[in-house]
C-alpha atoms as a PDB file:
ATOM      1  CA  UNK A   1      83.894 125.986  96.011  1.00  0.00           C
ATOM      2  CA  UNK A   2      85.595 122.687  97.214  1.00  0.00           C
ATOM      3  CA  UNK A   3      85.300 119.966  98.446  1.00  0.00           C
ATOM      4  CA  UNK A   4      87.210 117.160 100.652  1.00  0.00           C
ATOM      5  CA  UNK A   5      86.093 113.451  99.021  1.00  0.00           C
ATOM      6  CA  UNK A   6      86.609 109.975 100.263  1.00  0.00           C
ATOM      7  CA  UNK A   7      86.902 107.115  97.490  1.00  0.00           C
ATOM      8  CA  UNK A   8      88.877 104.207  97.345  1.00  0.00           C
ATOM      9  CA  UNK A   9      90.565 104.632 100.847  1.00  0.00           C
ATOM     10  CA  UNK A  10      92.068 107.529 100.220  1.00  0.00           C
ATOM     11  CA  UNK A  11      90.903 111.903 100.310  1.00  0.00           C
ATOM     12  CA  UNK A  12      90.847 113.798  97.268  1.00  0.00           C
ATOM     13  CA  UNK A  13      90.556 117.986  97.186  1.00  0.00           C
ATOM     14  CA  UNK A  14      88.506 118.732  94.847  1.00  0.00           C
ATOM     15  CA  UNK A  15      87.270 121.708  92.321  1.00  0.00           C
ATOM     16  CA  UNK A  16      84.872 122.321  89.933  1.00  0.00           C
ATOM     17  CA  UNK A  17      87.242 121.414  86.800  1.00  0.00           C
ATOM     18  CA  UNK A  18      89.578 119.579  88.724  1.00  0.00           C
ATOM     19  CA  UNK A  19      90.879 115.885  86.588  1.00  0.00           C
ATOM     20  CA  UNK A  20      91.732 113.394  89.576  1.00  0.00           C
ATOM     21  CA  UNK A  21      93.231 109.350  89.185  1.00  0.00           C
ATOM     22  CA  UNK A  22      91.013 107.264  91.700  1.00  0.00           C
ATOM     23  CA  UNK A  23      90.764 103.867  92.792  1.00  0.00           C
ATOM     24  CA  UNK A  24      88.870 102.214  89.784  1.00  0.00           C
ATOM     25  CA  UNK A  25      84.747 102.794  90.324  1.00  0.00           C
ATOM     26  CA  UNK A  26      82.109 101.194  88.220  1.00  0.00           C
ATOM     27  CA  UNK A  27      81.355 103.035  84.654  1.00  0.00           C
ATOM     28  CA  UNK A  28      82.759 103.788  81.443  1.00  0.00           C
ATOM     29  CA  UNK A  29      84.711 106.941  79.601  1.00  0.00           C
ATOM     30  CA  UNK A  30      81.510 109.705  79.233  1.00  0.00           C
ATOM     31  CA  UNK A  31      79.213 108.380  82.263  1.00  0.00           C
ATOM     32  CA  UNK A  32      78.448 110.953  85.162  1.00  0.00           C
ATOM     33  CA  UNK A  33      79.051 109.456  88.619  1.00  0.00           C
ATOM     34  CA  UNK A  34      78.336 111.100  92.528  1.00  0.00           C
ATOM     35  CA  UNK A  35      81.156 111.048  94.753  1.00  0.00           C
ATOM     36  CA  UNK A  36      78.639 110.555  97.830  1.00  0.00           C
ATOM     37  CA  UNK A  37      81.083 110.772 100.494  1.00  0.00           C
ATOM     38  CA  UNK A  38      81.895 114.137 101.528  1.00  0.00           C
ATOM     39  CA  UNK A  39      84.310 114.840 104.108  1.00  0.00           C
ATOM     40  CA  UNK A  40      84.477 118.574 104.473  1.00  0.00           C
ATOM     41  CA  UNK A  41      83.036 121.666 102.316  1.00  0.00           C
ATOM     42  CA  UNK A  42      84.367 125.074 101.617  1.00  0.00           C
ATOM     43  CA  UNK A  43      84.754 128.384  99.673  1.00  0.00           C
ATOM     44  CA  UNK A  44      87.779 130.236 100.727  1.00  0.00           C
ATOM     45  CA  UNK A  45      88.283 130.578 104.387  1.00  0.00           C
ATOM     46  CA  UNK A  46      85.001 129.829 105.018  1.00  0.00           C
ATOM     47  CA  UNK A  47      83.208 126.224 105.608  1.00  0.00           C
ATOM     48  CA  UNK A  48      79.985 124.847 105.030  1.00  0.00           C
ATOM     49  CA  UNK A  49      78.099 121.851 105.678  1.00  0.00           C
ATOM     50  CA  UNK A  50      79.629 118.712 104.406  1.00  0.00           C
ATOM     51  CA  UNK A  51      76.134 117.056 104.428  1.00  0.00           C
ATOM     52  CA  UNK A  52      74.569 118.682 102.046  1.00  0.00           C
ATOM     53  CA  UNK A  53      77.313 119.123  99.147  1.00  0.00           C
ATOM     54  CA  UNK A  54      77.338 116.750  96.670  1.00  0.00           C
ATOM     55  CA  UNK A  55      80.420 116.102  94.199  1.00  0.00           C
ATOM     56  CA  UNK A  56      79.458 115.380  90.401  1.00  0.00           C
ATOM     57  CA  UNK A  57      81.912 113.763  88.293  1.00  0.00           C
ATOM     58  CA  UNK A  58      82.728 112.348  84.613  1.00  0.00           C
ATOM     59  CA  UNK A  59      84.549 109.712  83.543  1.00  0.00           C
ATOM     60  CA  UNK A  60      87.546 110.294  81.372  1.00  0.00           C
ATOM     61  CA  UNK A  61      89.064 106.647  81.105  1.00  0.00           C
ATOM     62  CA  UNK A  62      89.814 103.672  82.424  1.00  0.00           C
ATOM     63  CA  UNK A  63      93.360 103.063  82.969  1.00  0.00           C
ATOM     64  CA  UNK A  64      96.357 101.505  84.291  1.00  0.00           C
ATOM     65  CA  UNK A  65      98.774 103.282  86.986  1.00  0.00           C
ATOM     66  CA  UNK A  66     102.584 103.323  86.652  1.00  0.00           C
ATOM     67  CA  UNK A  67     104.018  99.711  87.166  1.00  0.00           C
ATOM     68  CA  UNK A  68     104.974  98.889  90.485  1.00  0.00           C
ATOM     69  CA  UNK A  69     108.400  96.547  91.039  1.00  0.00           C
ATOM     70  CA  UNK A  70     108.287  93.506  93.901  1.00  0.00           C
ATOM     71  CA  UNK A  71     111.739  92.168  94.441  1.00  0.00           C
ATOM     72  CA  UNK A  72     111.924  89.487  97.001  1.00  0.00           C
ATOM     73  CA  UNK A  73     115.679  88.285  97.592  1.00  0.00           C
ATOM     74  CA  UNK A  74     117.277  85.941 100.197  1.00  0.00           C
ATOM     75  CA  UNK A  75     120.981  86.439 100.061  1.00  0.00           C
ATOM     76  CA  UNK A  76     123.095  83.265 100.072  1.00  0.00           C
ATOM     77  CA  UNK A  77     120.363  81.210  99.303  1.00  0.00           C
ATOM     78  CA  UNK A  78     120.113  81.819  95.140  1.00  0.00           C
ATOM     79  CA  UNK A  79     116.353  83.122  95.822  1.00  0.00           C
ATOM     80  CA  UNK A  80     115.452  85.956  93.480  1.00  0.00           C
ATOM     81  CA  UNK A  81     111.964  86.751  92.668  1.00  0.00           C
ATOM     82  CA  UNK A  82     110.922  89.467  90.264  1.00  0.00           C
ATOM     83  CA  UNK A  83     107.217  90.948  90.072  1.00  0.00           C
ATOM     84  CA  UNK A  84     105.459  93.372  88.551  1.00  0.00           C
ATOM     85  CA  UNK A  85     101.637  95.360  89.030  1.00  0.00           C
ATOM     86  CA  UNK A  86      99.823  97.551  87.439  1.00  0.00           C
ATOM     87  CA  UNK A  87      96.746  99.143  89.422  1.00  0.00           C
ATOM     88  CA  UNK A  88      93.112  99.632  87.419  1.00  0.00           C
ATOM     89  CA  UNK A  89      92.367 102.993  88.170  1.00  0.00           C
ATOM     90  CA  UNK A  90      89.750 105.436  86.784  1.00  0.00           C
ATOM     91  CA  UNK A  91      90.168 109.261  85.632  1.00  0.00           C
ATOM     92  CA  UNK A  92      87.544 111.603  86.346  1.00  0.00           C
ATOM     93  CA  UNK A  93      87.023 115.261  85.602  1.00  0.00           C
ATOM     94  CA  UNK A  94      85.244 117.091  88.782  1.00  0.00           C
ATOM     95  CA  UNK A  95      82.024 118.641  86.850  1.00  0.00           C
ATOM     96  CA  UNK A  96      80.082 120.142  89.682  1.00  0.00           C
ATOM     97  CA  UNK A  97      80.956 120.765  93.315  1.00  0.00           C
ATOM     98  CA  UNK A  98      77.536 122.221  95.132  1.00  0.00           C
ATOM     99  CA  UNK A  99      74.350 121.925  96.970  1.00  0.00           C
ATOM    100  CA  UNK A 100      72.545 119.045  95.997  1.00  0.00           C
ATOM    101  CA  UNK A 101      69.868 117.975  98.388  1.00  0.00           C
ATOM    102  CA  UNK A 102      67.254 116.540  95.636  1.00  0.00           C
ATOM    103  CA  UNK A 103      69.445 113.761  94.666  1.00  0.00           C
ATOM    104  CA  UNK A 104      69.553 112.623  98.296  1.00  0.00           C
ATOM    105  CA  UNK A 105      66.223 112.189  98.859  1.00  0.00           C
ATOM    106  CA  UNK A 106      65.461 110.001  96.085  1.00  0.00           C
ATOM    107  CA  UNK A 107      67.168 107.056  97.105  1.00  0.00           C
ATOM    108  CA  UNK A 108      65.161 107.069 100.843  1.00  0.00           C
ATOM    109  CA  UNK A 109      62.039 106.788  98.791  1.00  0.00           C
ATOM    110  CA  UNK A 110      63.198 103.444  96.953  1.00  0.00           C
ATOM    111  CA  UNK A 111      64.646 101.866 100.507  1.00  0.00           C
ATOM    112  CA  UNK A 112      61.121 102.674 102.000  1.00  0.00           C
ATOM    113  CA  UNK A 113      59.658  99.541 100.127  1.00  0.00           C
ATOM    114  CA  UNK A 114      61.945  97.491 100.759  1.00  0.00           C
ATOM    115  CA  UNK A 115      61.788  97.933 104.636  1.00  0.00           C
ATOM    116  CA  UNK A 116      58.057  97.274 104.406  1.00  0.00           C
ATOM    117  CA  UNK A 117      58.419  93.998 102.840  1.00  0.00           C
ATOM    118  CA  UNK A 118      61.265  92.861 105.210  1.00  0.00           C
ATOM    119  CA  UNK A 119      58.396  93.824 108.087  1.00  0.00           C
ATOM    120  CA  UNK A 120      55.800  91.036 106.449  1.00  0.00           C
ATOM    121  CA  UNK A 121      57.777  88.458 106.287  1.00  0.00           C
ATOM    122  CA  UNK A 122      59.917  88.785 109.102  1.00  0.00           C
ATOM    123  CA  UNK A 123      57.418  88.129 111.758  1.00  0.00           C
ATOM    124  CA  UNK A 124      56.371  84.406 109.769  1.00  0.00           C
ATOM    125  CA  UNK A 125      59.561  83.404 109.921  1.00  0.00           C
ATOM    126  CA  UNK A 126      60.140  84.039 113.756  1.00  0.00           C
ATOM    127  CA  UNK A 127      56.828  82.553 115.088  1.00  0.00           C
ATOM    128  CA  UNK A 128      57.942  78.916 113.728  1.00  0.00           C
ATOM    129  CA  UNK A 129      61.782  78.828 115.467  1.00  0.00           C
ATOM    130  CA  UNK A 130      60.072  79.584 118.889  1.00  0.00           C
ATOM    131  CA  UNK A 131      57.634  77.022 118.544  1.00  0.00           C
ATOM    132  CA  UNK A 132      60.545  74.273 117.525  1.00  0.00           C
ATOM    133  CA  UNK A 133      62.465  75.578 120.773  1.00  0.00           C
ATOM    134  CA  UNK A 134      60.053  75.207 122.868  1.00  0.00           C
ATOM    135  CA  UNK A 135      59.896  71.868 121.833  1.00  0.00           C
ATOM    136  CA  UNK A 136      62.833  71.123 122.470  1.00  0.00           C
ATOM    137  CA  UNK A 137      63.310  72.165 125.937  1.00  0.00           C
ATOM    138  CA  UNK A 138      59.932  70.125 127.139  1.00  0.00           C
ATOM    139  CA  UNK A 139      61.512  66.861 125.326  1.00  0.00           C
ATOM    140  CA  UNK A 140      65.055  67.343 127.423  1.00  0.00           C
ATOM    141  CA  UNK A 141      63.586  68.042 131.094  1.00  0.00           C
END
């Protein structure tokens, strides 16, 4: 099976087995991560649904890319600048391309609470303003 990732601004193919250079993610050499973003799904000709596939991952290193030259010159002017960059990025093994629909729902379970506080203390905080406005307007007229 593959799959069709987003990370780091860019689209990766991917296989179970597959080693890919990323953008650099969060994690060090051995740690599993989720590529969560999941563009399109497959096995052979045929496609499946990109929602529920899941892309598992492990981290082979943290690296550098190749260097990357930036010449600036102005001619007749004696202006010559000379840079160099090298861009952190992370190697990853592809460990498991499939369906993976239990990880998913765990995270909607913690963001539940969270949404309930936001609910008690939201309405405190909007009674006062309204109160302070209409103020306000009966001290202009």
């Amino acid at each position: 099976m593959f799959a069709v990732v987003r990370t780091g601004g860019k689209q990766y193919r991917v296989a179970a087995g597959d080693k890919i250079a990323v953008e650099k993610l969060a994690g060090e050499a051995g740690d599993t991560i989720t590529l969560g973003d999941v563009l399109l799904a497959g096995e052979g000709d045929s496609l499946s649904d990109a929602g529920k596939v899941t892309v598992s991952a492990e981290i082979i290193a943290q690296a550098k890319s190749e260097k990357v030259i930036v010449f600036k010159k102005r001619r007749r002017h004696n202006y010559r600048r000379k840079n160099g960059h090298r861009q952190q990025m992370t190697l990853l093994r592809i460990t498991d391309v499939g369906t993976g629909s239990a990880k998913k729902a765990a995270p909607k379970k913690e963001a539940a609470p969270k949404a309930e506080a936001a609910e008690k203390k939201a309405p405190a905080k909007k009674a006062a303003p309204k109160k302070a406005a209409a103020k306000k307007t009966e001290a202009k007229k």
